[in-house]
N, C-alpha and C. Protein backbone atom coordinates (compact mmCIF):
# COMPACT_ATOMS: atom_id res chain seq x y z
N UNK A 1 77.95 144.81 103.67
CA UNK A 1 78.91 143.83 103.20
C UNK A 1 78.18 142.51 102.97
N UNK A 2 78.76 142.07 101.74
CA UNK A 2 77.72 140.89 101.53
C UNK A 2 78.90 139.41 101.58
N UNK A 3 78.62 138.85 102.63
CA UNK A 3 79.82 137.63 103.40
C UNK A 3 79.05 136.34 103.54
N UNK A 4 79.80 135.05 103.44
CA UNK A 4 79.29 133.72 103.23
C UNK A 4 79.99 133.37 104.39
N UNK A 5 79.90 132.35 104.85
CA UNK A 5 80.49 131.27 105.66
C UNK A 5 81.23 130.31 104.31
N UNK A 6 82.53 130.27 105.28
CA UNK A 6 83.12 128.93 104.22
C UNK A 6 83.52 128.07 105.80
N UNK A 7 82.72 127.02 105.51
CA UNK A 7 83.98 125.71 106.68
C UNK A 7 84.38 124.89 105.81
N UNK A 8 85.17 124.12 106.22
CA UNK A 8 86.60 123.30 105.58
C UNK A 8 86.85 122.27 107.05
N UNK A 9 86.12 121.44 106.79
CA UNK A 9 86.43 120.33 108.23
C UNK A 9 88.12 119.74 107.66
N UNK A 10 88.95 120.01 108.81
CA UNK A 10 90.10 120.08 108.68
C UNK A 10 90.64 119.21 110.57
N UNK A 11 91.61 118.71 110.31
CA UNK A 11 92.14 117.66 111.19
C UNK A 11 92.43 118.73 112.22
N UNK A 12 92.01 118.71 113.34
CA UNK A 12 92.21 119.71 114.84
C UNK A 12 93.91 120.01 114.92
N UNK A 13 94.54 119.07 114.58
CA UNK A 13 95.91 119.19 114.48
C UNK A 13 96.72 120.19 113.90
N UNK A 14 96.19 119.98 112.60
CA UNK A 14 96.55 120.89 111.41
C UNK A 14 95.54 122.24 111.23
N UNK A 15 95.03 122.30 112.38
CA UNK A 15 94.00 123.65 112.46
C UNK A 15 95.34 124.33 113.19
N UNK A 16 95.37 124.00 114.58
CA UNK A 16 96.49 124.54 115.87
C UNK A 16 97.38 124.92 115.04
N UNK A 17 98.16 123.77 114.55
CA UNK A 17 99.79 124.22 114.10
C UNK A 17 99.96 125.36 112.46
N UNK A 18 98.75 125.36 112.03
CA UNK A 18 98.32 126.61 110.80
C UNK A 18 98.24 127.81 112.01
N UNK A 19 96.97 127.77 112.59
CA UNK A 19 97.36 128.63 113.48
C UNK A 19 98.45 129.62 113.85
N UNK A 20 98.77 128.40 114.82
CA UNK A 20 100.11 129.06 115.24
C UNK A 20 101.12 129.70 114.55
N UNK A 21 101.29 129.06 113.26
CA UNK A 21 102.24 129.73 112.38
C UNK A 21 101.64 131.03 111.24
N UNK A 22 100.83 131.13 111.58
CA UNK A 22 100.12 132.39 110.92
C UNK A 22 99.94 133.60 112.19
N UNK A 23 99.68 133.23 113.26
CA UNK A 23 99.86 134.19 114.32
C UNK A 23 101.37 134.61 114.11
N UNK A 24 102.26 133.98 114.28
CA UNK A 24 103.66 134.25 114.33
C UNK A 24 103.98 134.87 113.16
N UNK A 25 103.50 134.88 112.15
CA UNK A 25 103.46 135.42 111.23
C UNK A 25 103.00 137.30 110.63
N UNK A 26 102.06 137.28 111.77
CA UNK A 26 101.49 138.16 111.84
C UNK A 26 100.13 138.32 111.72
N UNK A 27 99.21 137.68 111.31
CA UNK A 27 97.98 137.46 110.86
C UNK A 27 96.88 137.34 112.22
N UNK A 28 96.10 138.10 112.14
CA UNK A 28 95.47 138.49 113.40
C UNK A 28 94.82 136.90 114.30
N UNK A 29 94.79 135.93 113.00
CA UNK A 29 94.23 134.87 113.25
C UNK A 29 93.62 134.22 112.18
N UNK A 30 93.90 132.35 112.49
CA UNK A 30 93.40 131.74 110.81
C UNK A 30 92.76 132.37 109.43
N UNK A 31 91.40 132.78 110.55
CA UNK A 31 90.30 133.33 109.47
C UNK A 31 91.35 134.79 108.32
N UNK A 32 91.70 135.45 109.21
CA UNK A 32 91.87 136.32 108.32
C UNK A 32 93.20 136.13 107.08
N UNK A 33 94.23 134.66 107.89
CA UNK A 33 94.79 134.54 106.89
C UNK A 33 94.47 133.95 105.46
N UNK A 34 93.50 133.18 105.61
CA UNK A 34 92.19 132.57 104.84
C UNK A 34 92.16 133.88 103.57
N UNK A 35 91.34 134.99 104.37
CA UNK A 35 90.91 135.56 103.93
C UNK A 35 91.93 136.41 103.06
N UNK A 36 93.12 136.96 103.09
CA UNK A 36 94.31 137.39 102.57
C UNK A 36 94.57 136.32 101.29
N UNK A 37 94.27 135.30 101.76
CA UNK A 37 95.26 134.16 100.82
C UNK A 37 93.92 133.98 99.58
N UNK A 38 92.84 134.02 99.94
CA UNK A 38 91.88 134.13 98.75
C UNK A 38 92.15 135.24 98.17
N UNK A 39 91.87 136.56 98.49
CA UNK A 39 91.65 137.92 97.94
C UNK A 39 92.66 137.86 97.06
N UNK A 40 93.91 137.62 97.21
CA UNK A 40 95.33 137.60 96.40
C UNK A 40 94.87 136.71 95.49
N UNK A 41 94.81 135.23 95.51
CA UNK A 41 94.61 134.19 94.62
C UNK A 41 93.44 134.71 93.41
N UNK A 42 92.64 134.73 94.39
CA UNK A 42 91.66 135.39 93.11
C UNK A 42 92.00 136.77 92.38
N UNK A 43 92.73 137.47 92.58
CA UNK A 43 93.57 138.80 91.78
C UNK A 43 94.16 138.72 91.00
N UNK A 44 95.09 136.89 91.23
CA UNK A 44 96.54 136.82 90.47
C UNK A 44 97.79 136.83 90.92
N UNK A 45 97.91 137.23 92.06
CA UNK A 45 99.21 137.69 92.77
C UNK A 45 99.95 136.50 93.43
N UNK A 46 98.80 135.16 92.99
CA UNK A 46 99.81 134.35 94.22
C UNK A 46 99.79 133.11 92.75
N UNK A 47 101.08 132.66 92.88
CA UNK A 47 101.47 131.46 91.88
C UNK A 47 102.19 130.35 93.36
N UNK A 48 101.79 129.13 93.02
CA UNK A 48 102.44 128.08 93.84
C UNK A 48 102.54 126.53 93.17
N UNK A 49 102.84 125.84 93.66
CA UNK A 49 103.29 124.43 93.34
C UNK A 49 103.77 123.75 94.45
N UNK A 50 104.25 122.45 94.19
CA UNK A 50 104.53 121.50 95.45
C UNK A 50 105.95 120.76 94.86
N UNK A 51 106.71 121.59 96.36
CA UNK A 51 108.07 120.62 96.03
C UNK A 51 108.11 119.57 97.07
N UNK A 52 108.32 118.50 96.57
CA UNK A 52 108.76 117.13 97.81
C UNK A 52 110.00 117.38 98.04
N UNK A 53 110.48 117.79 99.72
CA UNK A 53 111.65 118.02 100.38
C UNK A 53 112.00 116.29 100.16
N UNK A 54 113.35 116.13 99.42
CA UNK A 54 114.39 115.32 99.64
C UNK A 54 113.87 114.12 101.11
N UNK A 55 113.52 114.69 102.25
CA UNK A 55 113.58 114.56 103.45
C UNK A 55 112.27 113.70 103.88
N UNK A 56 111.08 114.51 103.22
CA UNK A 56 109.56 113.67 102.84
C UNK A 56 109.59 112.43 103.29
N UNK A 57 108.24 112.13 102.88
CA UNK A 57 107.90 110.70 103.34
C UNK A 57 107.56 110.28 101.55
N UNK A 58 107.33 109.54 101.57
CA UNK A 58 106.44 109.16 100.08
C UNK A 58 105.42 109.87 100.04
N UNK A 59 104.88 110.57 98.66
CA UNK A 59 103.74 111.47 98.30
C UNK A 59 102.92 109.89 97.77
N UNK A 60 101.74 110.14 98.16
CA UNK A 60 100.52 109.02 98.16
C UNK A 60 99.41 109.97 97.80
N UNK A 61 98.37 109.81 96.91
CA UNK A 61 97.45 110.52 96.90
C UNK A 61 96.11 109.08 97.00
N UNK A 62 95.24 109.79 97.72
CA UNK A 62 94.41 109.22 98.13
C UNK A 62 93.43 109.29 97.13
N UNK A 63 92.73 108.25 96.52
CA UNK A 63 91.26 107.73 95.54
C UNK A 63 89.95 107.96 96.42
């Protein structure tokens, strides 16, 4: 099998609570949901976009 390392320095916060909701989910653990969510994307199978919940804060994008 021919495999890379990918890291993604990501806020400790938002590591846990991905986590957690991918365990609960079913996903043996981050990495492999990672790994599901590429294999699909790169196939075609996954379409997405971003809705701002009503509820939100202001969307700000950072320069």
């Amino acid at each position: 099998m021919n495999n890379t390392v990918l890291q993604v320095p990501i806020n400790k916060t938002l590591k846990d609570n991905v986590t957690k909701i991918a365990l609960n989910m079913g996903f043996s653990s981050l990495q492999e949901l990672t790994r599901v969510f590429l294999r699909e994307f790169v196939k075609g199978n996954l379409s997405f976009g971003f809705i701002v919940s009503p509820t939100a804060k202001k969307l700000t994008i950072k320069k």
